[in-house]
PDB file of N, CA and C in Angstrom:
ATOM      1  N   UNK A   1      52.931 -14.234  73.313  1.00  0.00           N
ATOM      2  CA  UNK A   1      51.662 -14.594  72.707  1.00  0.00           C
ATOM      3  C   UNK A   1      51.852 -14.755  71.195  1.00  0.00           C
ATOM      4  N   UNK A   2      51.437 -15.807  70.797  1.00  0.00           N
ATOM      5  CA  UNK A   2      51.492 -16.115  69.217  1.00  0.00           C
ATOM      6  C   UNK A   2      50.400 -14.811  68.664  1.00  0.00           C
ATOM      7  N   UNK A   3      51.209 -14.817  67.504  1.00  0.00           N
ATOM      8  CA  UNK A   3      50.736 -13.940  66.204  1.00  0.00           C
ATOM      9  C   UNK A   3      49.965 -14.397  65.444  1.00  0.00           C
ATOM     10  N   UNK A   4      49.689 -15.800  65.252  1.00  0.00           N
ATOM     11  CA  UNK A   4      49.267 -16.317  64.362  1.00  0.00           C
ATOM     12  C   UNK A   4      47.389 -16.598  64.685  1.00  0.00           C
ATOM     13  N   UNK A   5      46.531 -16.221  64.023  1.00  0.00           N
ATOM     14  CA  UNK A   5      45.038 -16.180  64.899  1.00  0.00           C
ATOM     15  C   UNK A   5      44.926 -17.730  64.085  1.00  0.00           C
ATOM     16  N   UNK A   6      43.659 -18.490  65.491  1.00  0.00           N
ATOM     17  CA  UNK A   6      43.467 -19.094  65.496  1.00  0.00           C
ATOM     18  C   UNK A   6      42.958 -19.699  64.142  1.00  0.00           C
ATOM     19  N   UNK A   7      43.827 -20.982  63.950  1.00  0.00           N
ATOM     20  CA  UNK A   7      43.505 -21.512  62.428  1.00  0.00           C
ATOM     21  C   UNK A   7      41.919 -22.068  62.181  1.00  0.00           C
ATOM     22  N   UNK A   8      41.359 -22.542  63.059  1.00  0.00           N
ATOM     23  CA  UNK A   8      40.074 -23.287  63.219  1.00  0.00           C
ATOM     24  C   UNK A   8      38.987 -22.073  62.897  1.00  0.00           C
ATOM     25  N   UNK A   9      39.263 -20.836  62.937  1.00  0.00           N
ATOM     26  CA  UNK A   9      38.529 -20.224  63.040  1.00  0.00           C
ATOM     27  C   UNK A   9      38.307 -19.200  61.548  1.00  0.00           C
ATOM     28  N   UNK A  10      39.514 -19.565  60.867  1.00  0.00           N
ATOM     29  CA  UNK A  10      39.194 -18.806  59.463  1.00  0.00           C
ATOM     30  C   UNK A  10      39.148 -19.996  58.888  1.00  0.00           C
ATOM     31  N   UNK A  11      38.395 -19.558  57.362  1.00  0.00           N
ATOM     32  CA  UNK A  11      37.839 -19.629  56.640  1.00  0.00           C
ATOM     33  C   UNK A  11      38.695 -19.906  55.172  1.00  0.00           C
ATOM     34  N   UNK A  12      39.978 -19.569  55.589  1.00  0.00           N
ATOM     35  CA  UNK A  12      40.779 -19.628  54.206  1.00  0.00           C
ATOM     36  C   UNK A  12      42.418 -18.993  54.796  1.00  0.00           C
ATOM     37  N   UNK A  13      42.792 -19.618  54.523  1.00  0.00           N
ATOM     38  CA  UNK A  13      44.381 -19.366  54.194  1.00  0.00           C
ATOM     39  C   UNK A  13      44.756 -17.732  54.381  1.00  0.00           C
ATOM     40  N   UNK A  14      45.174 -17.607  55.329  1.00  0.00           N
ATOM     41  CA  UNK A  14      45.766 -16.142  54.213  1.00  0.00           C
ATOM     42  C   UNK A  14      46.934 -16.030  53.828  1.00  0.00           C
ATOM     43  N   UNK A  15      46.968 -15.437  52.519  1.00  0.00           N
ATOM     44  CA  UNK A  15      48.497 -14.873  51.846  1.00  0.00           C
ATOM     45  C   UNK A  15      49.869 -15.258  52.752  1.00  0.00           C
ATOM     46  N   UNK A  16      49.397 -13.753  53.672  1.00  0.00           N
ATOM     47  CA  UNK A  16      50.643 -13.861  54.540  1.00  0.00           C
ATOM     48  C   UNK A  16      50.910 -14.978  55.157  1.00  0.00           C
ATOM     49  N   UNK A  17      50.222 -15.786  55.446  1.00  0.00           N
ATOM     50  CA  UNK A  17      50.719 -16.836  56.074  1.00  0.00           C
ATOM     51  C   UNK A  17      51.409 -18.054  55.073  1.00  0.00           C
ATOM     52  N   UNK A  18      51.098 -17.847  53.979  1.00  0.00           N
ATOM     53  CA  UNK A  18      51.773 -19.391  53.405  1.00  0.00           C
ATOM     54  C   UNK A  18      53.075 -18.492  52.797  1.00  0.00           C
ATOM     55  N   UNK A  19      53.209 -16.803  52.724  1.00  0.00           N
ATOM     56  CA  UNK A  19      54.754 -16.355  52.091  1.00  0.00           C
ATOM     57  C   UNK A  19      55.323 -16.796  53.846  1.00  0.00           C
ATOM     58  N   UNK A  20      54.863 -16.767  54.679  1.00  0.00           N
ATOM     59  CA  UNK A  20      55.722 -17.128  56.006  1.00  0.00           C
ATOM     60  C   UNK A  20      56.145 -18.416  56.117  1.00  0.00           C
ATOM     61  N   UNK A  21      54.951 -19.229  55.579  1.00  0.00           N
ATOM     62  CA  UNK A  21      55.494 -20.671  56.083  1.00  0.00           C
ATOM     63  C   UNK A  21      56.734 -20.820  54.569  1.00  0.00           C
ATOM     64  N   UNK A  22      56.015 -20.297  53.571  1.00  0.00           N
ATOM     65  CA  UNK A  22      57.779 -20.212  52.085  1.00  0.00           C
ATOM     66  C   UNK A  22      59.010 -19.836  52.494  1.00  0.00           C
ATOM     67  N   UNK A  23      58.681 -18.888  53.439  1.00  0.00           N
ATOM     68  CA  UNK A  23      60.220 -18.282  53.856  1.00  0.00           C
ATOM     69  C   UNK A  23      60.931 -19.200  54.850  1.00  0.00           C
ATOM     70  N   UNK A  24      60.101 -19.584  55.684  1.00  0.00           N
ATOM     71  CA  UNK A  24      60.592 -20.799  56.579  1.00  0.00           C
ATOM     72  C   UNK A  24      61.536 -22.021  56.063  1.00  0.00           C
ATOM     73  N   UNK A  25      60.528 -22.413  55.103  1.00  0.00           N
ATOM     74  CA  UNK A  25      61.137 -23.623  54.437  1.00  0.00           C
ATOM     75  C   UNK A  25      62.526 -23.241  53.564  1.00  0.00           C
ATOM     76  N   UNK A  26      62.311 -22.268  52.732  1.00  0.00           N
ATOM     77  CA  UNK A  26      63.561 -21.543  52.257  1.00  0.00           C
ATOM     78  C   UNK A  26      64.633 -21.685  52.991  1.00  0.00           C
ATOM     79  N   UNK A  27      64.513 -20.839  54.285  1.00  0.00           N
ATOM     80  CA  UNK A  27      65.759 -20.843  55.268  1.00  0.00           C
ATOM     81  C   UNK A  27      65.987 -22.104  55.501  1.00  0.00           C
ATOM     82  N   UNK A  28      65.302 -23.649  55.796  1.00  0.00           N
ATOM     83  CA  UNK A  28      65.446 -24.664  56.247  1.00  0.00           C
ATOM     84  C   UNK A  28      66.210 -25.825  55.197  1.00  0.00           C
ATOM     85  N   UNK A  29      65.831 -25.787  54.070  1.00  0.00           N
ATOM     86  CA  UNK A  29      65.423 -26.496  52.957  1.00  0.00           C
ATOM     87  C   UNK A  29      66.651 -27.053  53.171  1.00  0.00           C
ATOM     88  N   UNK A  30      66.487 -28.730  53.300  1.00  0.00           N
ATOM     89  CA  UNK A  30      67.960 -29.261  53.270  1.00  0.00           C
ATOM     90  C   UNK A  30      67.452 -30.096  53.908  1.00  0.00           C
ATOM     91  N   UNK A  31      68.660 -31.614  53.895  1.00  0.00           N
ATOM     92  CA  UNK A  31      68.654 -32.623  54.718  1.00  0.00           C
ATOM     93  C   UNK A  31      69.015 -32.208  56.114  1.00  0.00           C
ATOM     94  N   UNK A  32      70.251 -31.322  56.023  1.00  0.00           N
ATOM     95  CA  UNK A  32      71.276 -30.852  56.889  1.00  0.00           C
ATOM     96  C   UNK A  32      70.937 -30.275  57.780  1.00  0.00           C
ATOM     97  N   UNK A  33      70.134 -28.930  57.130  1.00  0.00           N
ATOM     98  CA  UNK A  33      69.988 -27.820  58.207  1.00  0.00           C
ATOM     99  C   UNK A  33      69.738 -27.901  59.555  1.00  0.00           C
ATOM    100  N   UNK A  34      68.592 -28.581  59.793  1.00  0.00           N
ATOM    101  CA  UNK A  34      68.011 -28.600  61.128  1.00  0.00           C
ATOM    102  C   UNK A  34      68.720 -29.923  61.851  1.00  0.00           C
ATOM    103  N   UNK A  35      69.434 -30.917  61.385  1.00  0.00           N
ATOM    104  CA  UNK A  35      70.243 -30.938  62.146  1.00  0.00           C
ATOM    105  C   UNK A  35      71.316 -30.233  62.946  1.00  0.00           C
ATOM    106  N   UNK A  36      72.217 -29.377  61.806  1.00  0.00           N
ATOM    107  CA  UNK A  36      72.972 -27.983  62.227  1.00  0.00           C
ATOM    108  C   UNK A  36      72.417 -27.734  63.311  1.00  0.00           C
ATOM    109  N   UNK A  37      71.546 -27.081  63.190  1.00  0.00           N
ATOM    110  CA  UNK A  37      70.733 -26.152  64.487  1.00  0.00           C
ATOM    111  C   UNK A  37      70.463 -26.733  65.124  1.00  0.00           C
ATOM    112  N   UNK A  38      70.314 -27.943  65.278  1.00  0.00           N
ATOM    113  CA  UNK A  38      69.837 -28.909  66.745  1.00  0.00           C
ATOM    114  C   UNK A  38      71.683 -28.788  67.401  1.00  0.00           C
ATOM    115  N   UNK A  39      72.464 -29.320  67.102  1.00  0.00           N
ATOM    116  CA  UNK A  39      73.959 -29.549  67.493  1.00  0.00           C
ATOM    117  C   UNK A  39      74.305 -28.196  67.832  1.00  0.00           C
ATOM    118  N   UNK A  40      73.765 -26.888  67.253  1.00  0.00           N
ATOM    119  CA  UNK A  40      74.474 -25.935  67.689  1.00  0.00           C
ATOM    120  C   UNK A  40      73.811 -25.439  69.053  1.00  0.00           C
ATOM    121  N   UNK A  41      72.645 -25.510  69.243  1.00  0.00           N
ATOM    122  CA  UNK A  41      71.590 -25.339  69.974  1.00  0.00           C
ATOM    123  C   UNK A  41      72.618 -26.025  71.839  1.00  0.00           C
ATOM    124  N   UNK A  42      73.417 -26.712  71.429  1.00  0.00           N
ATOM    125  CA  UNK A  42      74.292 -27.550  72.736  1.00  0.00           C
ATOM    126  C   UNK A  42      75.044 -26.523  73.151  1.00  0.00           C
ATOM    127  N   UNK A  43      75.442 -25.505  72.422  1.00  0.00           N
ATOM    128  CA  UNK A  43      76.422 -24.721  72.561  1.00  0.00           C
ATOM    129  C   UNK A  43      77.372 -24.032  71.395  1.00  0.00           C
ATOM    130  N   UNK A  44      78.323 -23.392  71.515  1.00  0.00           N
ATOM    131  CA  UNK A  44      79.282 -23.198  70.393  1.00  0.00           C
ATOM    132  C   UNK A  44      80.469 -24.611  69.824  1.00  0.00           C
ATOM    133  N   UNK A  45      80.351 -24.336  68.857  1.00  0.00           N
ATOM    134  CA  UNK A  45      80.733 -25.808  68.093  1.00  0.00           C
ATOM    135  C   UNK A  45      81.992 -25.581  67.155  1.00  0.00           C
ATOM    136  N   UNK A  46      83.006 -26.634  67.034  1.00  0.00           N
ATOM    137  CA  UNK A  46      84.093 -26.323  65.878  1.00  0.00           C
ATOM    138  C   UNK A  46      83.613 -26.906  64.837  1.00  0.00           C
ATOM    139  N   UNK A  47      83.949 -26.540  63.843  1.00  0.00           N
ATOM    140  CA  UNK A  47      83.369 -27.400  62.738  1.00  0.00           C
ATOM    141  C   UNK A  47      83.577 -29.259  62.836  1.00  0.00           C
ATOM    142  N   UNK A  48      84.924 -29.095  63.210  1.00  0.00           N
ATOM    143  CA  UNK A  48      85.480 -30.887  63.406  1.00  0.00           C
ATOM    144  C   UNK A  48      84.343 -31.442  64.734  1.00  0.00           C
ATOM    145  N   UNK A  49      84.056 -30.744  65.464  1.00  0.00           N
ATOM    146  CA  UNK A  49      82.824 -31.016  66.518  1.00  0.00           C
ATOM    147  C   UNK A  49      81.146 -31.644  65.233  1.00  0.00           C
ATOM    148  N   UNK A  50      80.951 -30.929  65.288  1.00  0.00           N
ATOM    149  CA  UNK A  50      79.449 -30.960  63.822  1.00  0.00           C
ATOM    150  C   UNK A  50      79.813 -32.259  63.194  1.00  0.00           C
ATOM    151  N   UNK A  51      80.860 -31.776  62.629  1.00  0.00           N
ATOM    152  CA  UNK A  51      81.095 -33.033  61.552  1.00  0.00           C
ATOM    153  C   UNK A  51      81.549 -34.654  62.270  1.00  0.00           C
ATOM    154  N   UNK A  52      81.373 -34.797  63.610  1.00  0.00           N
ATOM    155  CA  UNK A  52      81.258 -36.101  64.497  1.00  0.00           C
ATOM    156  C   UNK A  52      80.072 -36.081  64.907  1.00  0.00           C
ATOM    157  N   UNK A  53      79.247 -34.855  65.516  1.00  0.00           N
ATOM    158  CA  UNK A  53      78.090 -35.649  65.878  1.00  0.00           C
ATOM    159  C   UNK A  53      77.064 -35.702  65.058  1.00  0.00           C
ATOM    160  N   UNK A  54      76.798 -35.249  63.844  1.00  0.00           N
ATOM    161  CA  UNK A  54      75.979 -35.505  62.452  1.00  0.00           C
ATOM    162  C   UNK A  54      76.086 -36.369  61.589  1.00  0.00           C
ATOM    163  N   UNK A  55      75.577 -37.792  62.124  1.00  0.00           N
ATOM    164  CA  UNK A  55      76.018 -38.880  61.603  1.00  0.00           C
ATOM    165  C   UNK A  55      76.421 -38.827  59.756  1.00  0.00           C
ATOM    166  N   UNK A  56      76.558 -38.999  59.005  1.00  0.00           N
ATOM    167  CA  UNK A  56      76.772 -39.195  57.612  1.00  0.00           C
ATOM    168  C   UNK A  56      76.711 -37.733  56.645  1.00  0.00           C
ATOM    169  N   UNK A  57      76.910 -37.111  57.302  1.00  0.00           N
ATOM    170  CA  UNK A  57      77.053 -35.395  56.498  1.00  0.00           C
ATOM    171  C   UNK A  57      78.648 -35.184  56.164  1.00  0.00           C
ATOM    172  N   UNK A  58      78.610 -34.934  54.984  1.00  0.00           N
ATOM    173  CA  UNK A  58      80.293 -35.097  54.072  1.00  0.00           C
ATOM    174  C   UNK A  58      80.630 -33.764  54.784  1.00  0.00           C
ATOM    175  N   UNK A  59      82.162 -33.415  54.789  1.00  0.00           N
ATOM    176  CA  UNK A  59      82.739 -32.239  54.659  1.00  0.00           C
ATOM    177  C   UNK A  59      82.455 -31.113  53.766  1.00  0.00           C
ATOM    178  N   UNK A  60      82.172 -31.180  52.455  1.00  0.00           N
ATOM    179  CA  UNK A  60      81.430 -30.264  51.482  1.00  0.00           C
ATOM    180  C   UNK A  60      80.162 -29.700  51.835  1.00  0.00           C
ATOM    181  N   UNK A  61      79.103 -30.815  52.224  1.00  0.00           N
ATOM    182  CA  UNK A  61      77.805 -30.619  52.808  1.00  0.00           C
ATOM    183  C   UNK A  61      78.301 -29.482  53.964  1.00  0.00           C
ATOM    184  N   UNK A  62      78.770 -30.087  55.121  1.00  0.00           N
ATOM    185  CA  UNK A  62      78.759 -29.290  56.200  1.00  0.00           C
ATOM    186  C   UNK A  62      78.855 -27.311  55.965  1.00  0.00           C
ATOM    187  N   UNK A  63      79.956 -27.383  55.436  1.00  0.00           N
ATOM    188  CA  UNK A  63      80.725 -26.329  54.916  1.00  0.00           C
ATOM    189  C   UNK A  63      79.169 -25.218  54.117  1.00  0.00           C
ATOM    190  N   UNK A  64      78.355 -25.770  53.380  1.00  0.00           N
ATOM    191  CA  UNK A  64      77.863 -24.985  52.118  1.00  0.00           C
ATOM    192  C   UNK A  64      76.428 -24.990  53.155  1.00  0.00           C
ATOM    193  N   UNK A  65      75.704 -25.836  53.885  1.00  0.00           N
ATOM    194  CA  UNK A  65      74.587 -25.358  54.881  1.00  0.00           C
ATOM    195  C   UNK A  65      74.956 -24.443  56.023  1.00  0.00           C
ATOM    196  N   UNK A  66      76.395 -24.328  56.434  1.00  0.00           N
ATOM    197  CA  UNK A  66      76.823 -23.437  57.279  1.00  0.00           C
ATOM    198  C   UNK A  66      77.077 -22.118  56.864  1.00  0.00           C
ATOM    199  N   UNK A  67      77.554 -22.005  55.262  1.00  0.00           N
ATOM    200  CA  UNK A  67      77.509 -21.030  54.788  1.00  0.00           C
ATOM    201  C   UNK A  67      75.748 -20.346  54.675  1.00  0.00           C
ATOM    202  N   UNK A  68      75.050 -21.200  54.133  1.00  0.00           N
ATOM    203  CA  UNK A  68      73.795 -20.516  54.326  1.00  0.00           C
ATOM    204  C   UNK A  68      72.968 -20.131  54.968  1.00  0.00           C
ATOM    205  N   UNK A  69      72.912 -21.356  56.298  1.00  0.00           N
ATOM    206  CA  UNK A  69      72.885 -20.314  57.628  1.00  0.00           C
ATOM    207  C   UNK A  69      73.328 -19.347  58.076  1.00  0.00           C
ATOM    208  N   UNK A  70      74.251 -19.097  57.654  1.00  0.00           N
ATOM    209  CA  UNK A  70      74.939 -18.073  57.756  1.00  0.00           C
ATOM    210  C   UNK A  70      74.886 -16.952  57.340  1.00  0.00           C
ATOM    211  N   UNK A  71      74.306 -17.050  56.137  1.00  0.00           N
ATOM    212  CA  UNK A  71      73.898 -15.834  54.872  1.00  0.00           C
ATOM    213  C   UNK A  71      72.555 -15.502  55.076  1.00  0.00           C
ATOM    214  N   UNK A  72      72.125 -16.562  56.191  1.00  0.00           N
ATOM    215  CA  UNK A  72      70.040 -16.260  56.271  1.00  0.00           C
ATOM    216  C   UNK A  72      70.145 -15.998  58.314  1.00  0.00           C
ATOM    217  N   UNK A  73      71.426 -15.848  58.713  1.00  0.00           N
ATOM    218  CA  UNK A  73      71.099 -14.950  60.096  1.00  0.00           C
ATOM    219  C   UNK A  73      70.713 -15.433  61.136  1.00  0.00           C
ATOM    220  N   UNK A  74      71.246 -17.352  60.913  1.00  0.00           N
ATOM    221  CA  UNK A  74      71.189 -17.874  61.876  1.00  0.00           C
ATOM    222  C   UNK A  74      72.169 -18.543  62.849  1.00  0.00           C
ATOM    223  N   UNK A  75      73.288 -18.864  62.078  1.00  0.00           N
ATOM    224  CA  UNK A  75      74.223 -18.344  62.458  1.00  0.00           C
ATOM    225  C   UNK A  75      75.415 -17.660  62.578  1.00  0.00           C
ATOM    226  N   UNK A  76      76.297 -17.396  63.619  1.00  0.00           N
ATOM    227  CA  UNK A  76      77.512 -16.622  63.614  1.00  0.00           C
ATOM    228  C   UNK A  76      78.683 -17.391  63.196  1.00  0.00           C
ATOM    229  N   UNK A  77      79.418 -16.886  62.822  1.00  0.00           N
ATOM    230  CA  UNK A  77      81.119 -18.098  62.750  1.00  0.00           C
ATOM    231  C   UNK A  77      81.898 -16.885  62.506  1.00  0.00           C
ATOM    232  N   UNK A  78      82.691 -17.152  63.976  1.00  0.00           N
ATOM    233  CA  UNK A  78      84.065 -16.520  64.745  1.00  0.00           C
ATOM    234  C   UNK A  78      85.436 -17.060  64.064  1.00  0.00           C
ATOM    235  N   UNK A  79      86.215 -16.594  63.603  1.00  0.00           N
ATOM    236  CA  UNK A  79      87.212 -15.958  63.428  1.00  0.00           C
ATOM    237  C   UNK A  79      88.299 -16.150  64.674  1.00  0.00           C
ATOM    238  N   UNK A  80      89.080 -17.049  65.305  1.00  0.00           N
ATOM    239  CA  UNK A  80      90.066 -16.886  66.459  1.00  0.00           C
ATOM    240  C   UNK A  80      91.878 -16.678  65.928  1.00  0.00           C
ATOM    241  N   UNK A  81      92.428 -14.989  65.887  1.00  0.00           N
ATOM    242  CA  UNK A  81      94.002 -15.981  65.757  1.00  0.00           C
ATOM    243  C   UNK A  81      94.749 -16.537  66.494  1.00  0.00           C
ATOM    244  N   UNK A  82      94.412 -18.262  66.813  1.00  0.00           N
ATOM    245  CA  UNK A  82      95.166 -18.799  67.206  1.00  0.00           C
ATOM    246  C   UNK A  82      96.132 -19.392  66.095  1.00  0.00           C
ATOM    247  N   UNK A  83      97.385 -20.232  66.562  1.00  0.00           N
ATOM    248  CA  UNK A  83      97.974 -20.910  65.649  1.00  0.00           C
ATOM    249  C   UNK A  83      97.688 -22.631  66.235  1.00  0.00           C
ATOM    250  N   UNK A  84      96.908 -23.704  65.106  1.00  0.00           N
ATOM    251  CA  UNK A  84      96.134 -22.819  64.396  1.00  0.00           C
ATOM    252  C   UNK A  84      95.065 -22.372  64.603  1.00  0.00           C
ATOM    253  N   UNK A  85      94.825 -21.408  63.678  1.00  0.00           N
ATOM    254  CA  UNK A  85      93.397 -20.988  63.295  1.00  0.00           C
ATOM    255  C   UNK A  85      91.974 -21.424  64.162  1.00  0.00           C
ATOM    256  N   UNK A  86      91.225 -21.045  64.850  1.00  0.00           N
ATOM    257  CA  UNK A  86      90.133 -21.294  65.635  1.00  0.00           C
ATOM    258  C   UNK A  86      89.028 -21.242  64.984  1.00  0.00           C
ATOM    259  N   UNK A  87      88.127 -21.740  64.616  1.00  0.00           N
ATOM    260  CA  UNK A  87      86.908 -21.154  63.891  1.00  0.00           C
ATOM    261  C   UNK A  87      85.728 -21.970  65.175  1.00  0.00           C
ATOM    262  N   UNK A  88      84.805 -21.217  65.466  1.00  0.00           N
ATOM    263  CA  UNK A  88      83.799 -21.902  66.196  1.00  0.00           C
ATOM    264  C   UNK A  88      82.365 -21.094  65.391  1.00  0.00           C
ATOM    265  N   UNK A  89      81.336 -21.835  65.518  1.00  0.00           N
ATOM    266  CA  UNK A  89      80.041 -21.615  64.940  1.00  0.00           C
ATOM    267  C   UNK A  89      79.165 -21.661  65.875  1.00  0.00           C
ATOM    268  N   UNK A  90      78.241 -20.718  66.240  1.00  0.00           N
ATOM    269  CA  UNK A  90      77.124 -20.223  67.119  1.00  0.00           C
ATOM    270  C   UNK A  90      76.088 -19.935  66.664  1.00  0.00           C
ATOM    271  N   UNK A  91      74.959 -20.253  67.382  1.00  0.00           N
ATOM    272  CA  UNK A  91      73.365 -19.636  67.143  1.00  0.00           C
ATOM    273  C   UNK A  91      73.304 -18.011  67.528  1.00  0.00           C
ATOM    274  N   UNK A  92      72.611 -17.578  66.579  1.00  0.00           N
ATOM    275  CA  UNK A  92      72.252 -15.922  66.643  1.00  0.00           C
ATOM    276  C   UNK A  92      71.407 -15.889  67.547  1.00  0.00           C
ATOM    277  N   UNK A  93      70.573 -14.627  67.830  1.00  0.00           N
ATOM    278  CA  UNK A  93      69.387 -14.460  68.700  1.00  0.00           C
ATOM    279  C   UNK A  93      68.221 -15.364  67.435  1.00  0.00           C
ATOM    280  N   UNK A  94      68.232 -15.132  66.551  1.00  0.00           N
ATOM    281  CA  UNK A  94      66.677 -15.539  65.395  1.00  0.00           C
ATOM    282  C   UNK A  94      67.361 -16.990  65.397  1.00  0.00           C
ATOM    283  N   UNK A  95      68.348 -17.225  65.615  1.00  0.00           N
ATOM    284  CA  UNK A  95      68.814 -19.248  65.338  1.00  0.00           C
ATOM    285  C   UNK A  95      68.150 -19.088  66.609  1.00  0.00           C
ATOM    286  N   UNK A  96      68.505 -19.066  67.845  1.00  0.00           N
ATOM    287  CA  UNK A  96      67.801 -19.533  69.006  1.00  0.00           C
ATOM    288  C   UNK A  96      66.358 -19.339  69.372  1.00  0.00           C
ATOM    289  N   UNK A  97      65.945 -18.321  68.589  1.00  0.00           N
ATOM    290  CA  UNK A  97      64.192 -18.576  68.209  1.00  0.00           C
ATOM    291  C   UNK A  97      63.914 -19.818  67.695  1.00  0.00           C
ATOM    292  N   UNK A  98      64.407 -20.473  66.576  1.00  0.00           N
ATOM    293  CA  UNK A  98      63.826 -21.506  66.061  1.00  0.00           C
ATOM    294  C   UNK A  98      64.084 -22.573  67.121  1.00  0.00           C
ATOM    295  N   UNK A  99      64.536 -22.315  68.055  1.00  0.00           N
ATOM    296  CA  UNK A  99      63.977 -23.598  69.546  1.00  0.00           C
ATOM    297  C   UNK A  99      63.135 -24.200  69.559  1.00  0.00           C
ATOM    298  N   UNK A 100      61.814 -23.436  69.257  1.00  0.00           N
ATOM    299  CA  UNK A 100      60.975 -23.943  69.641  1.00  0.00           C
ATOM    300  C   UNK A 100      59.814 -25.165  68.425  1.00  0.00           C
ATOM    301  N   UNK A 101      60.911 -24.952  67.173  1.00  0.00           N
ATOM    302  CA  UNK A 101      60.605 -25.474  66.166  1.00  0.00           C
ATOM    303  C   UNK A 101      61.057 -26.566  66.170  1.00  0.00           C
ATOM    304  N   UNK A 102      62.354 -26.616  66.392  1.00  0.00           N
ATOM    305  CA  UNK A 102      63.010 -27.920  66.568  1.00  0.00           C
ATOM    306  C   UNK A 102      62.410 -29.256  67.962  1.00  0.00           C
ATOM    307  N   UNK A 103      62.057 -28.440  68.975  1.00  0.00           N
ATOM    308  CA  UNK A 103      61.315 -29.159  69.999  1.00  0.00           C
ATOM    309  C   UNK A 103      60.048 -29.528  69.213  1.00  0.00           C
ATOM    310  N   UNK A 104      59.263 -29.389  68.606  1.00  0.00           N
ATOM    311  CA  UNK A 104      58.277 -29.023  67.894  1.00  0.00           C
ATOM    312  C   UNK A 104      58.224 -30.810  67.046  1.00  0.00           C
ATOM    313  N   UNK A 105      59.428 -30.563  66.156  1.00  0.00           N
ATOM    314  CA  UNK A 105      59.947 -31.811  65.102  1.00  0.00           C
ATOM    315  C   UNK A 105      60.590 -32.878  66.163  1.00  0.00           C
ATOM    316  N   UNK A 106      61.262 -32.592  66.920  1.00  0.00           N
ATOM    317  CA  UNK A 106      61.803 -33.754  67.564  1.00  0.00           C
ATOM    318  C   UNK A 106      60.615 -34.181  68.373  1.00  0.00           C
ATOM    319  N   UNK A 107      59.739 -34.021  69.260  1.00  0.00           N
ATOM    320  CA  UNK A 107      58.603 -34.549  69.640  1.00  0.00           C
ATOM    321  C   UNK A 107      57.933 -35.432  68.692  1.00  0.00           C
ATOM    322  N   UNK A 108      57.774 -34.484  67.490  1.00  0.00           N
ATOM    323  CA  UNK A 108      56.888 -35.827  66.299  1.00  0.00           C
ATOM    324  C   UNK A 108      58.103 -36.334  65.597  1.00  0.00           C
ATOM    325  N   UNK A 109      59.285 -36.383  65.795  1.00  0.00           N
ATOM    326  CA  UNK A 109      60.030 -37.178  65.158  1.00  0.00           C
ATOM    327  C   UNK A 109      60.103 -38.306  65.973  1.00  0.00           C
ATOM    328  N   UNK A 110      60.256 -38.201  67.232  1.00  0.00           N
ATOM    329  CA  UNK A 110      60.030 -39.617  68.012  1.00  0.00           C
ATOM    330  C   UNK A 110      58.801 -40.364  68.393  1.00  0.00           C
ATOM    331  N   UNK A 111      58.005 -39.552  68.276  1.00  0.00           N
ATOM    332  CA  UNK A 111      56.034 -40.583  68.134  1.00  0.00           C
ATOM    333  C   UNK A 111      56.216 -41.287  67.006  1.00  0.00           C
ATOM    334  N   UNK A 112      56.062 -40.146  66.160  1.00  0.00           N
ATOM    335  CA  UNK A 112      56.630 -40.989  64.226  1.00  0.00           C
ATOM    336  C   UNK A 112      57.067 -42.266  64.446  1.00  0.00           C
ATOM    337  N   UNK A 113      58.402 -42.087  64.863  1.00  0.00           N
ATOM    338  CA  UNK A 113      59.295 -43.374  64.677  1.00  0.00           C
ATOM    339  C   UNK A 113      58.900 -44.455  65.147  1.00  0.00           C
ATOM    340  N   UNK A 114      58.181 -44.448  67.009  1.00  0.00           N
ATOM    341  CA  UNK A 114      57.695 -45.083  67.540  1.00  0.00           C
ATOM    342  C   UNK A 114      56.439 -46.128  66.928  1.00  0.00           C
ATOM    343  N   UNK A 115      55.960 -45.046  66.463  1.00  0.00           N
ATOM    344  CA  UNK A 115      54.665 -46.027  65.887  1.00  0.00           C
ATOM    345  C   UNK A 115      54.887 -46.172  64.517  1.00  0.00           C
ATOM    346  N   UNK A 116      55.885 -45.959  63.804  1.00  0.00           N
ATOM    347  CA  UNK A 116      56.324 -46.755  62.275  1.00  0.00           C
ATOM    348  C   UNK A 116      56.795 -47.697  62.873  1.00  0.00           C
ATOM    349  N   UNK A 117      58.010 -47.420  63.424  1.00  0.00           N
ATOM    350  CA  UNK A 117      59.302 -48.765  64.272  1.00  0.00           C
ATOM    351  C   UNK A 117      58.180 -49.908  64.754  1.00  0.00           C
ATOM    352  N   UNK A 118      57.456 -49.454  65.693  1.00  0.00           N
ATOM    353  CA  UNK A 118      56.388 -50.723  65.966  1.00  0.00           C
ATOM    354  C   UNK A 118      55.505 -51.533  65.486  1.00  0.00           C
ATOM    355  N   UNK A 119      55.141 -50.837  64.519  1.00  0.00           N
ATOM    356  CA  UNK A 119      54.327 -51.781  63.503  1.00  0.00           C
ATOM    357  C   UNK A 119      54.597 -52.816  62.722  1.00  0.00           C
ATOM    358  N   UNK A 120      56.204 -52.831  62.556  1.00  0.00           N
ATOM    359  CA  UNK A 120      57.272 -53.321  61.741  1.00  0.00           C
ATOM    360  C   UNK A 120      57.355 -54.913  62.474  1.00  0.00           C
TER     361      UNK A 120
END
């Protein structure tokens, strides 16, 4: 059951809710991010994996939104000693919460498009 009481029904904003929706965006803030989390969302990923299916995201980019996901607890990145070196990147339990955010954006990312693309 959502936490959040019905918006239609107050009267004003509260506090807590716009430091929630700040913190959100904080964790998100980026071209990158929520792509990240959509690709990881498939499964566990190598970095050379990410960096093919995220169309036009540099090697630097990749690297510094993974670090910050990383630093904000969404996701994990494993450590393998193989020779070489293994690194794979995973969704946490709180990355796989934001599921339902990303279903959320990709739904209106494809109406969006639909009815911009068509008007055209």
């Amino acid at each position: 059951m959502s936490k959040v009481k019905d918006l239609n029904n107050l009267k004003e904003c509260p506090t807590s809710y716009v430091l929630a929706i700040n913190d959100t965006i904080n964790v998100i803030t980026g071209k990158w991010k929520i792509p990240i989390l959509a690709s990881l969302y498939f499964g566990k990923k190598r970095y050379s994996e990410m960096e093919k299916e995220i169309p036009k995201i540099n090697p630097r980019m990749l690297s510094k939104e993974l670090r910050d996901l990383e630093a904000n607890g969404l996701v994990t990145r494993k450590v393998y000693d193989t020779v070489p070196v293994t690194i794979e990147y995973e969704l946490t339990h709180s990355g796989k919460t934001f599921q339902k955010v990303i279903d959320v954006t990709l739904e209106w990312g494809l109406e969006h498009r639909k009815n911009v693309i068509g008007k055209k």
